[in-house]
Every structure is written in structure tokens, then in C-alpha cells.
C-alpha atoms as a PDB file:
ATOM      1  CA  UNK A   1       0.000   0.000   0.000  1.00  0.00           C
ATOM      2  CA  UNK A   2       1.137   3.640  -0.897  1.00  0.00           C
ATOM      3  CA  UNK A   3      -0.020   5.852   2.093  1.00  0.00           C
ATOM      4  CA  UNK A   4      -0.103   9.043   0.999  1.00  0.00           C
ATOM      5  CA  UNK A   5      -0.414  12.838   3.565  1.00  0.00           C
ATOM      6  CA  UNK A   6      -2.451  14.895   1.754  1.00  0.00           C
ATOM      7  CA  UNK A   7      -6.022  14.489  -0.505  1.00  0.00           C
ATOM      8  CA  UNK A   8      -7.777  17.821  -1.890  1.00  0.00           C
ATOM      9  CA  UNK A   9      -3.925  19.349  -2.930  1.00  0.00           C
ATOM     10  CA  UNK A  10      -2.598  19.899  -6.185  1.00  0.00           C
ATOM     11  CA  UNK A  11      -0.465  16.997  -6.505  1.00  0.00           C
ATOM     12  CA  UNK A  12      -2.051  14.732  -3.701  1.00  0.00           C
ATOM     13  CA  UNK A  13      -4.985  14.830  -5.923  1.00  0.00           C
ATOM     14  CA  UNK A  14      -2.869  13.839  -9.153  1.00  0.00           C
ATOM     15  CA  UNK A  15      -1.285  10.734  -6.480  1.00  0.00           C
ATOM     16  CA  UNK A  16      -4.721   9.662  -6.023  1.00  0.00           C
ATOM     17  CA  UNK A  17      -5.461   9.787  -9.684  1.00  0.00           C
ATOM     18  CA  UNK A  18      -2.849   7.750 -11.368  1.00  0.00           C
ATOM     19  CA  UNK A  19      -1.937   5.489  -8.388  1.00  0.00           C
ATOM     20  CA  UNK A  20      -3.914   2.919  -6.203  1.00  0.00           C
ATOM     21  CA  UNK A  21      -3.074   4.918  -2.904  1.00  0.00           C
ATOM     22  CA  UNK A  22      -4.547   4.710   0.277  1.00  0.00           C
ATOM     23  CA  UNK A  23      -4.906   9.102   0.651  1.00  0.00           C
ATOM     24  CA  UNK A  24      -5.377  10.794   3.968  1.00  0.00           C
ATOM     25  CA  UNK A  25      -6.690  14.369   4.328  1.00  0.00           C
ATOM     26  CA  UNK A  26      -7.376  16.648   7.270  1.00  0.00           C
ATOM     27  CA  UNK A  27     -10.606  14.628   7.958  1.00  0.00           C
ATOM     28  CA  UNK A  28      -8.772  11.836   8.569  1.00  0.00           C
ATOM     29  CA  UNK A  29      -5.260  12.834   9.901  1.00  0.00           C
ATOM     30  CA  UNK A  30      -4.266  16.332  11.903  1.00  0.00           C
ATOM     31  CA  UNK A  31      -1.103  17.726  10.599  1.00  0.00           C
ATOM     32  CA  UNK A  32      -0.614  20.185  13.289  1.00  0.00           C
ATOM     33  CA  UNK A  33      -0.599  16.559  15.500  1.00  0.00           C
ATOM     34  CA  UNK A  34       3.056  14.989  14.639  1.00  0.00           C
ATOM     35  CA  UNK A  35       2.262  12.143  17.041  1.00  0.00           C
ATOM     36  CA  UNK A  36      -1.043  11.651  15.289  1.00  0.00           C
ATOM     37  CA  UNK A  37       0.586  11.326  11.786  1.00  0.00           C
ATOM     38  CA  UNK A  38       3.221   8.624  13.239  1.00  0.00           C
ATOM     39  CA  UNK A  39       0.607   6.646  14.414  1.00  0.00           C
ATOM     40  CA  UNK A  40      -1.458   6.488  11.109  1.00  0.00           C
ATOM     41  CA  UNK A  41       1.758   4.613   9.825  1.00  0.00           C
ATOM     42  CA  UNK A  42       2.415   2.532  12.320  1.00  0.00           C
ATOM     43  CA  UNK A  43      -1.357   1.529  12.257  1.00  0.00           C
ATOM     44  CA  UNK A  44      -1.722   0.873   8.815  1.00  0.00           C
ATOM     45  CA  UNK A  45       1.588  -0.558   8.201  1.00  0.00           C
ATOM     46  CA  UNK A  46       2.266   0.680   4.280  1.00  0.00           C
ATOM     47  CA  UNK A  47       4.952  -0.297   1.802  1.00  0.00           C
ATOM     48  CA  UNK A  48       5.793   3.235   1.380  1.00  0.00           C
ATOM     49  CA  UNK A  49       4.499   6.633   2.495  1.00  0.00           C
ATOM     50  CA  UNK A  50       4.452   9.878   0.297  1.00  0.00           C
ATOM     51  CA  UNK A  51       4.014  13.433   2.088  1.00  0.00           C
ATOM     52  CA  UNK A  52       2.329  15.890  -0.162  1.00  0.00           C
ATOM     53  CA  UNK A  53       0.582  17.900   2.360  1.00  0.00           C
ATOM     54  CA  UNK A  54       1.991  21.166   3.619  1.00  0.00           C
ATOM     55  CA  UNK A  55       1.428  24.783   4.417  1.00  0.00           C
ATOM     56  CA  UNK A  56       1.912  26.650   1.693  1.00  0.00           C
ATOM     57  CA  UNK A  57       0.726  29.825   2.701  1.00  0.00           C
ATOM     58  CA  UNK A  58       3.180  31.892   1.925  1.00  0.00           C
ATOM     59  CA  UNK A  59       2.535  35.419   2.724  1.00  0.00           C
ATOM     60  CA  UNK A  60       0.307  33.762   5.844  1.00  0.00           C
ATOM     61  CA  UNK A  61       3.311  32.262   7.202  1.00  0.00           C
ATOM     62  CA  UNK A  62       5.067  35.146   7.959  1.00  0.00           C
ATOM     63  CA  UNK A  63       2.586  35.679  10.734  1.00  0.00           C
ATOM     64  CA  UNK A  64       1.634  32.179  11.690  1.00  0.00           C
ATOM     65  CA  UNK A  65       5.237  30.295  11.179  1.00  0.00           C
ATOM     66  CA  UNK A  66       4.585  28.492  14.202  1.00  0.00           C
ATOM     67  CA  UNK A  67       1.831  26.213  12.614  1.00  0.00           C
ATOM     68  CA  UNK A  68       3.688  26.397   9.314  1.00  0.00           C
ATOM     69  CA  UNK A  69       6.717  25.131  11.183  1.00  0.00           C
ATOM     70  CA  UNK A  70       4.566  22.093  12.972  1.00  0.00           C
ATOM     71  CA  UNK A  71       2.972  20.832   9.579  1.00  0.00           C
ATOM     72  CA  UNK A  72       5.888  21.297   7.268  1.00  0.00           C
ATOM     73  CA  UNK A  73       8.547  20.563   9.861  1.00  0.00           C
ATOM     74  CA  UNK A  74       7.638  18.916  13.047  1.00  0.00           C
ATOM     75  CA  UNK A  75       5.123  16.225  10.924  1.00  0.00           C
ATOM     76  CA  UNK A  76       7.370  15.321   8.261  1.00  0.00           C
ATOM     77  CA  UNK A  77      10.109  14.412  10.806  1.00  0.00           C
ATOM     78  CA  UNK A  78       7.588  12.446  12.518  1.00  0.00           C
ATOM     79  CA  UNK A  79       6.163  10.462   9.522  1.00  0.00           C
ATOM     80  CA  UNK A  80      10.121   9.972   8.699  1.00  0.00           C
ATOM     81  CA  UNK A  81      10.798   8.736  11.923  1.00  0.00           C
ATOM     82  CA  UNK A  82       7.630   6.471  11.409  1.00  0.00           C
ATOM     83  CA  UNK A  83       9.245   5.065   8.335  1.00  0.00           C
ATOM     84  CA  UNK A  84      12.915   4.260   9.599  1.00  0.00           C
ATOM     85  CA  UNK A  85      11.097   2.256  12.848  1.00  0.00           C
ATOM     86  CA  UNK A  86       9.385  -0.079   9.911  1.00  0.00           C
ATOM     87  CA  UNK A  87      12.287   0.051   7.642  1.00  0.00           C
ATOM     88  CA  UNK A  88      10.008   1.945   4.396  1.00  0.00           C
ATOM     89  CA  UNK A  89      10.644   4.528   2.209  1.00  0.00           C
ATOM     90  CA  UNK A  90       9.463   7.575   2.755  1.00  0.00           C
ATOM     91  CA  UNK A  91       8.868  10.360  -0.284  1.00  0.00           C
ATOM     92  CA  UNK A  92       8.877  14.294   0.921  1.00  0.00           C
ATOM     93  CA  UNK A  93       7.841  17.176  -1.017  1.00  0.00           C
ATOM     94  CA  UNK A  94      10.087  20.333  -1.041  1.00  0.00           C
ATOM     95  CA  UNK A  95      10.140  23.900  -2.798  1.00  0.00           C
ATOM     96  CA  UNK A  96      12.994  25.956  -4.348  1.00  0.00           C
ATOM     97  CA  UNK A  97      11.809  28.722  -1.355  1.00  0.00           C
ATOM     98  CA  UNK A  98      14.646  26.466   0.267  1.00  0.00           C
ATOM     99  CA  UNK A  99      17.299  28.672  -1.644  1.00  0.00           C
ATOM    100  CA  UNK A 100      17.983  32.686  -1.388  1.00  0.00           C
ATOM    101  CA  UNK A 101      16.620  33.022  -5.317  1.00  0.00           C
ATOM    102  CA  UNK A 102      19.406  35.956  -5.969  1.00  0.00           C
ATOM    103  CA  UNK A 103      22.775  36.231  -6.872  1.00  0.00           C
ATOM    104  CA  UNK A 104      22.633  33.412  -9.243  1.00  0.00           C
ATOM    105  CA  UNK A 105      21.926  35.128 -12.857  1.00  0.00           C
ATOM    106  CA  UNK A 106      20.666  32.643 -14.794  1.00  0.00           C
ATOM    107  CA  UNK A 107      22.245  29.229 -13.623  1.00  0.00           C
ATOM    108  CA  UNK A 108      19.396  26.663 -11.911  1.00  0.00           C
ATOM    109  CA  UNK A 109      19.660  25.597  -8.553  1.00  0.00           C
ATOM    110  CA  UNK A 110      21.855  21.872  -7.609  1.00  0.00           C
ATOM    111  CA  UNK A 111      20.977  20.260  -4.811  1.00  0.00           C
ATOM    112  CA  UNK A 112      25.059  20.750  -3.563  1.00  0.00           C
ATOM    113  CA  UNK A 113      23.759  24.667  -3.159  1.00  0.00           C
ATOM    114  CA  UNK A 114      24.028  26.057  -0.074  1.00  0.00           C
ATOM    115  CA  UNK A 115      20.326  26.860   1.260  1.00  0.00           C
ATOM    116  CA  UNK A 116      19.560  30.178   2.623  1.00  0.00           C
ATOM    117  CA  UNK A 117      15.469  30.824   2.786  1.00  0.00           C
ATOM    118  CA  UNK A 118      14.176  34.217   2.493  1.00  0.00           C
ATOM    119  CA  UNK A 119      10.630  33.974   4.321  1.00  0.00           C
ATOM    120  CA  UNK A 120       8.768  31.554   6.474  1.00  0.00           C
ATOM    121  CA  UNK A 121       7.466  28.800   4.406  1.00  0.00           C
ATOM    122  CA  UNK A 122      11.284  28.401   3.110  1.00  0.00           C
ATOM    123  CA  UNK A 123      12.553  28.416   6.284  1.00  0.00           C
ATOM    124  CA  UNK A 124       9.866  26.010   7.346  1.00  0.00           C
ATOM    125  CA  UNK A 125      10.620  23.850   4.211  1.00  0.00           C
ATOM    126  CA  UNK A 126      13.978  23.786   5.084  1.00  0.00           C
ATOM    127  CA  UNK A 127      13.549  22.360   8.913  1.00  0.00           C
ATOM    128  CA  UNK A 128      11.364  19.794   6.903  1.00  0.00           C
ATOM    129  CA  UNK A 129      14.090  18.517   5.029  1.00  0.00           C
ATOM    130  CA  UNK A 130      16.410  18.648   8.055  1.00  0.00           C
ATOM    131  CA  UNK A 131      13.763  16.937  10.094  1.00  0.00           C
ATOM    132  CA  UNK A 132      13.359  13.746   7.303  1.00  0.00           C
ATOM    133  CA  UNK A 133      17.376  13.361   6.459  1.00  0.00           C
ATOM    134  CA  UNK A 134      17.735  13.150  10.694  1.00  0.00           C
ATOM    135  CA  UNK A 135      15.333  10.472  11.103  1.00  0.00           C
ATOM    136  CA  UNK A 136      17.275   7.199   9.561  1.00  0.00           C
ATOM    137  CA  UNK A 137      14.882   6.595   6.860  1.00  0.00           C
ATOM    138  CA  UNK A 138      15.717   5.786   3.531  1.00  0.00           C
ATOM    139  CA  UNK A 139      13.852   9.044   1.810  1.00  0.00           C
ATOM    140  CA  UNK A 140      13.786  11.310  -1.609  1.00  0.00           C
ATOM    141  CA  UNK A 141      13.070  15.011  -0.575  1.00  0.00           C
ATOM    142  CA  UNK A 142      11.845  16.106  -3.937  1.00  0.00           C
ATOM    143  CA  UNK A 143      12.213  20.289  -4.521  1.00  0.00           C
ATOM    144  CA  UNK A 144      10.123  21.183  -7.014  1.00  0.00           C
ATOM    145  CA  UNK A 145       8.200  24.795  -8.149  1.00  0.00           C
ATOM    146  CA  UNK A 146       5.467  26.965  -9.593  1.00  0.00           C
ATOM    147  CA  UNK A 147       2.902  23.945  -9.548  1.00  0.00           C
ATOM    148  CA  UNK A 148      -0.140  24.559 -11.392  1.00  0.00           C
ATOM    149  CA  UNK A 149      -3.293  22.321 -11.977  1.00  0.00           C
ATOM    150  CA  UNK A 150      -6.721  22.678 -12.539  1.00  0.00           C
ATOM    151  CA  UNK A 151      -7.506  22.081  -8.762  1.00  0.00           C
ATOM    152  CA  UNK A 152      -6.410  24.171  -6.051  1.00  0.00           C
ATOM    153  CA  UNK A 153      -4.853  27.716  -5.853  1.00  0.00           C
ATOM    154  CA  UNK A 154      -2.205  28.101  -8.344  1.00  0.00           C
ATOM    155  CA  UNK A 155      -1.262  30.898 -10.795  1.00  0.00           C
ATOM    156  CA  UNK A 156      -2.859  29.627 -13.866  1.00  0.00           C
ATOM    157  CA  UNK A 157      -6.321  29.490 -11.983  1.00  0.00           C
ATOM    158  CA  UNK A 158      -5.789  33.142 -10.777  1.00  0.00           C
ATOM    159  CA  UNK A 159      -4.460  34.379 -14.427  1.00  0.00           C
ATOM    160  CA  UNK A 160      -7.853  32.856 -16.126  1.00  0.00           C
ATOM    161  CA  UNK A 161     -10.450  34.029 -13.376  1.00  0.00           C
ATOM    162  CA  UNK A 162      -8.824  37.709 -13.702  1.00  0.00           C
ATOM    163  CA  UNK A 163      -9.363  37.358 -17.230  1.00  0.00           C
ATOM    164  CA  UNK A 164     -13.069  37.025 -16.789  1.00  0.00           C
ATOM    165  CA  UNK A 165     -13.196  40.917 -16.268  1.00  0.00           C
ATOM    166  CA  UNK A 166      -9.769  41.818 -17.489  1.00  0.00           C
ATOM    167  CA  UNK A 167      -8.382  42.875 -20.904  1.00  0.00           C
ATOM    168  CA  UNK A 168      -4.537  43.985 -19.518  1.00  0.00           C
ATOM    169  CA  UNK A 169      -2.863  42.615 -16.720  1.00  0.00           C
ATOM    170  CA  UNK A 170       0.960  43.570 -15.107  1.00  0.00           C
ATOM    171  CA  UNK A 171       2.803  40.682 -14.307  1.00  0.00           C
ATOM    172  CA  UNK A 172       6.220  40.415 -12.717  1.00  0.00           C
ATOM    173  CA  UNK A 173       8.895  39.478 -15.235  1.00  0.00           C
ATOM    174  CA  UNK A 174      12.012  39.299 -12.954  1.00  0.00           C
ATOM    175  CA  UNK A 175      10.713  36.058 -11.354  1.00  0.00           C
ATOM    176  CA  UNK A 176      12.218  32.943 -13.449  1.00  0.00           C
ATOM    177  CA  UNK A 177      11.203  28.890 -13.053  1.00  0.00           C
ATOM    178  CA  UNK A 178      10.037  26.249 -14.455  1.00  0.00           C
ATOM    179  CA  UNK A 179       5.956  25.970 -14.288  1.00  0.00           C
ATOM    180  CA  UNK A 180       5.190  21.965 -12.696  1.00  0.00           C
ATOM    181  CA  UNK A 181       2.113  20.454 -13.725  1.00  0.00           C
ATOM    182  CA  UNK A 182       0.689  18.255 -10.395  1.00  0.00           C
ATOM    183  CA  UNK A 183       0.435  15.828 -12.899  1.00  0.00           C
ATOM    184  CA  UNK A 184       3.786  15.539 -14.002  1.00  0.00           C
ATOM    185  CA  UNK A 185       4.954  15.685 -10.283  1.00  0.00           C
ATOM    186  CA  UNK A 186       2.692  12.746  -8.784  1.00  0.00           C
ATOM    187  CA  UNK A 187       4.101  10.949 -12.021  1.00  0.00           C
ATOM    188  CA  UNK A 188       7.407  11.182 -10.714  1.00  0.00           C
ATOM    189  CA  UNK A 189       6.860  10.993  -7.130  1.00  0.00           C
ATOM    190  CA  UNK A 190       4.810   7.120  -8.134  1.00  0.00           C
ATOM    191  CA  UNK A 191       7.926   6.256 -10.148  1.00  0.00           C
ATOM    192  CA  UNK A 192       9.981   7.134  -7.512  1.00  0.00           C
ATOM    193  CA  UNK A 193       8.198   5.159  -4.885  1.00  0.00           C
ATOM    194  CA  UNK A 194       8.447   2.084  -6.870  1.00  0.00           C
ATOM    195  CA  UNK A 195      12.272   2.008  -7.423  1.00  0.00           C
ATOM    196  CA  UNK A 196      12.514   2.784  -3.726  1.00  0.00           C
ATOM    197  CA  UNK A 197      10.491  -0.520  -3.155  1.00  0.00           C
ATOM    198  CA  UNK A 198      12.596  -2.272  -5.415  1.00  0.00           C
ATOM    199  CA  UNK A 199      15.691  -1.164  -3.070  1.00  0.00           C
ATOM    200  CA  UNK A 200      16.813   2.045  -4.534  1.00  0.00           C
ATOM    201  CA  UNK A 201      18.346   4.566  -2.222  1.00  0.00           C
ATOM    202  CA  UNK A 202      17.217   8.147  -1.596  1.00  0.00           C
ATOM    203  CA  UNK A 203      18.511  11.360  -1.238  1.00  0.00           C
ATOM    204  CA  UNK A 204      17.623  14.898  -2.199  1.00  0.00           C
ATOM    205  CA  UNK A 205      16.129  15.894  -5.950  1.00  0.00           C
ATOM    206  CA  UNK A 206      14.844  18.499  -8.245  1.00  0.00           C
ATOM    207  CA  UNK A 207      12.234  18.584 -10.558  1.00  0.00           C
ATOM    208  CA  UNK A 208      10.590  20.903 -12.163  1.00  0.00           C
ATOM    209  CA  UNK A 209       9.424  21.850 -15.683  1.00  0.00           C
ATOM    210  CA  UNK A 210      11.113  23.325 -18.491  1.00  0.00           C
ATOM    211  CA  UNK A 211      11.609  25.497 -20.406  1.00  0.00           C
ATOM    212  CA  UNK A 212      12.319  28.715 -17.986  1.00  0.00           C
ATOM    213  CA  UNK A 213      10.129  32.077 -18.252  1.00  0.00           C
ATOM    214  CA  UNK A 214       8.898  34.452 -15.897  1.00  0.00           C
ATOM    215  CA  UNK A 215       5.552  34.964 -14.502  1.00  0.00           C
ATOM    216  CA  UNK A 216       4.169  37.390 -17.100  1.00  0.00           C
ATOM    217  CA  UNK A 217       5.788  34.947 -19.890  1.00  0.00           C
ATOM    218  CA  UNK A 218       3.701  31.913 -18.400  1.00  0.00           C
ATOM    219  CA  UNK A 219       1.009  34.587 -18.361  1.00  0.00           C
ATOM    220  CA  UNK A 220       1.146  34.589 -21.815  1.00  0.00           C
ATOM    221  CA  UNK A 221       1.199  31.601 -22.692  1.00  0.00           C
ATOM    222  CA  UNK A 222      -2.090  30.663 -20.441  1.00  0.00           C
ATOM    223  CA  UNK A 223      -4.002  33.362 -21.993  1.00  0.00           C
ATOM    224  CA  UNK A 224      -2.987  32.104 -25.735  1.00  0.00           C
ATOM    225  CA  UNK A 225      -3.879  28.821 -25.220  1.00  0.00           C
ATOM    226  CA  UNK A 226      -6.854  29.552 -23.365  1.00  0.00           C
ATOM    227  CA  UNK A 227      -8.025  32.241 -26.262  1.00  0.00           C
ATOM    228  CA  UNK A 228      -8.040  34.989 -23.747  1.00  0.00           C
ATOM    229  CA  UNK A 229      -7.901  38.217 -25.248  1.00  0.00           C
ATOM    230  CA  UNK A 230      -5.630  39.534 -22.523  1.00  0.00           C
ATOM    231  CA  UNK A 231      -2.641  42.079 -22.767  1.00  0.00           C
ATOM    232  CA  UNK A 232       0.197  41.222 -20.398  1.00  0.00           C
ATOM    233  CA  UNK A 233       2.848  44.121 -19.166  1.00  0.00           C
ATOM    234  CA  UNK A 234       5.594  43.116 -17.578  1.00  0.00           C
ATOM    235  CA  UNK A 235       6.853  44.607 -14.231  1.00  0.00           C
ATOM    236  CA  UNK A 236       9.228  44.196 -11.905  1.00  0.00           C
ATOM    237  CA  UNK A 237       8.911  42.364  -8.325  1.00  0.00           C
ATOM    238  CA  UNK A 238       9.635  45.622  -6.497  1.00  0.00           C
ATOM    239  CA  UNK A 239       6.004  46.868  -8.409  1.00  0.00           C
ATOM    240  CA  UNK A 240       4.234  44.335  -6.822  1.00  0.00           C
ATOM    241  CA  UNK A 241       5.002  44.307  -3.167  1.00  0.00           C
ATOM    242  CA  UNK A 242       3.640  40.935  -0.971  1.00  0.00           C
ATOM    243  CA  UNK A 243       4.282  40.285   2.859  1.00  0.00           C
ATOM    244  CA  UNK A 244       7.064  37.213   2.142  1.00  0.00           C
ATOM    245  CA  UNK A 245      10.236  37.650  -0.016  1.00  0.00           C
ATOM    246  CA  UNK A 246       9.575  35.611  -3.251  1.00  0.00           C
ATOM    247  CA  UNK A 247      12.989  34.431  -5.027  1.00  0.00           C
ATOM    248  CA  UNK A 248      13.800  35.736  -8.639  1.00  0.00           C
ATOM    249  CA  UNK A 249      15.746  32.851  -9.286  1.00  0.00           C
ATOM    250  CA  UNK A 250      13.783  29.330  -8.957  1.00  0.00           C
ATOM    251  CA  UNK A 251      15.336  27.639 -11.723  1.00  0.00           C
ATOM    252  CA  UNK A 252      15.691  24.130 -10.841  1.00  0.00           C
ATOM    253  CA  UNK A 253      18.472  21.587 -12.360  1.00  0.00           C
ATOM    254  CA  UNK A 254      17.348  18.151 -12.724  1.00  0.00           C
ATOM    255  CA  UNK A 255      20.461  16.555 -14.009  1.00  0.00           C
ATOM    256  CA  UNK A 256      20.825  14.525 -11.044  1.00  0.00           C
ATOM    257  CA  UNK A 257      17.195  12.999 -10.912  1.00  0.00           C
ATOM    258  CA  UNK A 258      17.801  12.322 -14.795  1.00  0.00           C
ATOM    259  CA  UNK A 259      21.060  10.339 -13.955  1.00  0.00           C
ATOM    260  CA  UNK A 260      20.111   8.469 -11.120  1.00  0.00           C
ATOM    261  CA  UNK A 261      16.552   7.479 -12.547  1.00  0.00           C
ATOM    262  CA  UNK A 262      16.015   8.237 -16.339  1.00  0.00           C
ATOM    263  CA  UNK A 263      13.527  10.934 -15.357  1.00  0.00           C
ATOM    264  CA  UNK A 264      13.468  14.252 -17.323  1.00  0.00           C
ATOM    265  CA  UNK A 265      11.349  17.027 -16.969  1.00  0.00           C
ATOM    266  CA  UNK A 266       8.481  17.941 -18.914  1.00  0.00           C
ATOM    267  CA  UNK A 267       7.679  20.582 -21.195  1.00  0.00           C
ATOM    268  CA  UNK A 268       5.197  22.419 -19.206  1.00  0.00           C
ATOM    269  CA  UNK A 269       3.295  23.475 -22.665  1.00  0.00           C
ATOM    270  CA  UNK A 270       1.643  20.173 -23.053  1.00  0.00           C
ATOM    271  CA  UNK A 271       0.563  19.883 -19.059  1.00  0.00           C
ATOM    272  CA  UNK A 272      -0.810  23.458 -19.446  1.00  0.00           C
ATOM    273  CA  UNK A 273      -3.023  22.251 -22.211  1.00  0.00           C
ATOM    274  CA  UNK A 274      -4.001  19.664 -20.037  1.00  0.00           C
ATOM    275  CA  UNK A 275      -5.286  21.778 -17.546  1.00  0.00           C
ATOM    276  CA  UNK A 276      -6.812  24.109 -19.490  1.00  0.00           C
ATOM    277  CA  UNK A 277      -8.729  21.102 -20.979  1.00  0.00           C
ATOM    278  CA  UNK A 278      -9.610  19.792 -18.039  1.00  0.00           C
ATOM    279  CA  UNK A 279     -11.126  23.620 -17.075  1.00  0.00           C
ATOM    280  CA  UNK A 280     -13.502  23.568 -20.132  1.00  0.00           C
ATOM    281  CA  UNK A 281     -11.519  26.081 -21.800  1.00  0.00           C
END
């Protein structure tokens, strides 16, 4: 049995799609309870457990970090610890908020960078990480960014419902990544989980969707292929103040997760058409 943290998200949804998993949401499990989420594993005794439940509130965390801290810290290590005491893998999801985002120009992140997180939820992410790797288990902490689906909050939801009553939007340009369909994600993340069962060993990955742009690019492109009518200016981060630090730089490099395990990210274009399908657009 997959056991999966995590239902109604973006890519815990996708999980429960393509895989035969055994989902929990916040019905079923408290993630502000780190005891509670141990004792779901040991309970139900799975071959391997994926965690794609987190806070990712970003501005919010910078006033609640405590809470943020307990779900994507304090669980995770718990669930990991979980794992290592019945010898099964255990599959974590991460962010690129992990890194600074400047100084960089244009080279994507390796998982060898050093990590230095700019607002809560990155600093939360990061204990997360810390938190699994301490625990003994044989894990994958998978950093990934800008996911987008057609369930949930994400930025190609936002850019179509503001189109509804907008003809020109600004957009920051100076943010660059990779847009992540869910989809493409809970593909990997299953793929992943099986060679772990088969006896692969973990460690820390990126993947994330190619090719680069910024926001108002991937703006763009949404409206085009959704036949919005919508003109995009672009405009720089400092033009579009929010309560946490967002990085400029969340270019990802997946080399490693391509080496190790023949996975390669996707072109976003064809997952964007996917969701935009899947919207009735």
C-alpha cells in the first residue's frame, strides 16, 4: 500500500489519480498533531508513504510560522521517523523557497547549493528537510516549483479568473522557473516510490518543468492557449510588493534525478493544455 499525507492538494490529488493509494486528508489525519501522523503509519503498516501535504501559505506564514513550522517541519520528521522504525521509504515534497533566489543570474539551482530561505514557508521547508534526512529513513526530498493544476490555488487558476473581467494585466517578469504540472509531479513521485520498493536509495532531488520564463511569460502563454484576449505588461517584483520575499531565481536543475533514474522534466506546454482542458476552456 502507498499511504499518501495529503487528498484535496494539487499533486495529492494527481497521487490519487494515477496510483492505487490509500490518501489521507485533514478529515482523517491532523497535521498540526506529529504524534497523530506517526501513528497512522504505524497503524496501517504501508509499503511506502508519500508526504504531499503542507502549508503553503506563503505570505500567511510570515505571521503564523509556528503552525507552518509544525505541519511542514515537526510532521514530516515524525512520519520519517515512522518510516525508519518499519524500515520503508518515505517520499517528501520540497520547494525551491529552500534557496535565497538571488545572486545566481541565470544558472538553476543543484541540490550541492548552499540553502539560505528568504521567508517563512522556506525556512519552514527547510527544517522539513532537516527533520526527514535526521530520522534514519531511507527518503527522496523532492524540490520542485510553480505547480499549477486545474484544482487548487495556483497561478494559472488566478491568471484565467482575472481574465473574466480583465483585458490587460501587469505581471512580474524578474521572477524565473520552471511551471510543474501536479500531474507531471505525482508521475514522478509514483515512479519514484516504486524504485525505492525495489531497493533504490534516496537522497535529495529536483524537478521541475522546463523550459524557464517568468511569470508574465507563463502569463502569456495561459491566456494564448486559453483564447483569452488579454494584454500582459511586464513589471518588476519591487512593483508588486507581498508580505514574504519571493525568489527571482527558482530555476531548478534536474540533471541529477535524470542520472540516477532516467527521469526528465516535462515541457510544461503540453501539461498546461491539459489543464486548461480539463477547465472547459
Amino acid at each position: 500500500m502507498i499511504l499518501v499525507f495529503g487528498k484535496t492538494g494539487q499533486v495529492a490529488t494527481e497521487l490519487h489519480r494515477q496510483g492505487d493509494v490509500t490518501a489521507l486528508g485533514r478529515d482523517h489525519t491532523d497535521l498540526s498533531d506529529p504524534q497523530a501522523c506517526a501513528q497512522v503509519i504505524a497503524d496501517l503498516a504501508p509499503s511506502v508513504v508519500i508526504n504531499a501535504a503542507a502549508y503553503t501559505a506563503v505570505d500567511r506564514a510570515e505571521e503564523d510560522e509556528a503552525t507552518a513550522q509544525t505541519i511542514n517541519a515537526a510532521s514530516p520528521g515524525a512520519m520519517a521517523g515512522a518510516c525508519a522504525h518499519l524500515d520503508i521509504p518515505f517520499l517528501h515534497l520540497s520547494t525551491d523557497y529552500v534557496f535565497d533566489g538571488t545572486g545566481t543570474g541565470t544558472r538553476a539551482w543543484l541540490e550541492t547549493d548552499p540553502v539560505s530561505p528568504q521567508n517563512a514557508y522556506g525556512r519552514t521547508k527547510l527544517a522539513g528537510e532537516q527533520a526527514v534526512r535526521a530520522s534514519g529513513a531511507n527518503h527522496i526530498i523532492l524540490r520542485t516549483a510553480w505547480v499549477v493544476s486545474a484544482h487548487g490555488a495556483n497561478f494559472v487558476k488566478t491568471m484565467l479568473r482575472l481574465s473574466e473581467t480583465r483585458t490587460a494585466l501587469s505581471v512580474v517578469n524578474d521572477q524565473i522557473g520552471g511551471p510543474t504540472p501536479a500531474a507531471d509531479i505525482a508521475a514522478t513521485l509514483l515512479t519514484l516510490a516504486q524504485a525505492m520498493q525495489d531497493g533504490a536509495k534516496g537522497g535529495t532531488y529536483h524537478y521541475a518543468g522546463v523550459p524557464h520564463v517568468s511569470w508574465a511569460e507563463f502569463a502569456r502563454a495561459i491566456f494564448a492557449q486559453a483564447g483569452r484576449d488579454v494584454t500582459v505588461t511586464g513589471i518588476p517584483s519591487s512593483e508588486y510588493p507581498t508580505p514574504a520575499t519571493r525568489p527571482l531565481n527558482s530555476r531548478l536543475d534536474c540533471a541529477k534525478l535524470t542520472s540516477d533514474f532516467g527521469i526528465t522534466p516535462a515541457d510544461w506546454h503540453s501539461g498546461l493544455s491539459a489543464v486548461i482542458k480539463e477547465l472547459g476552456l
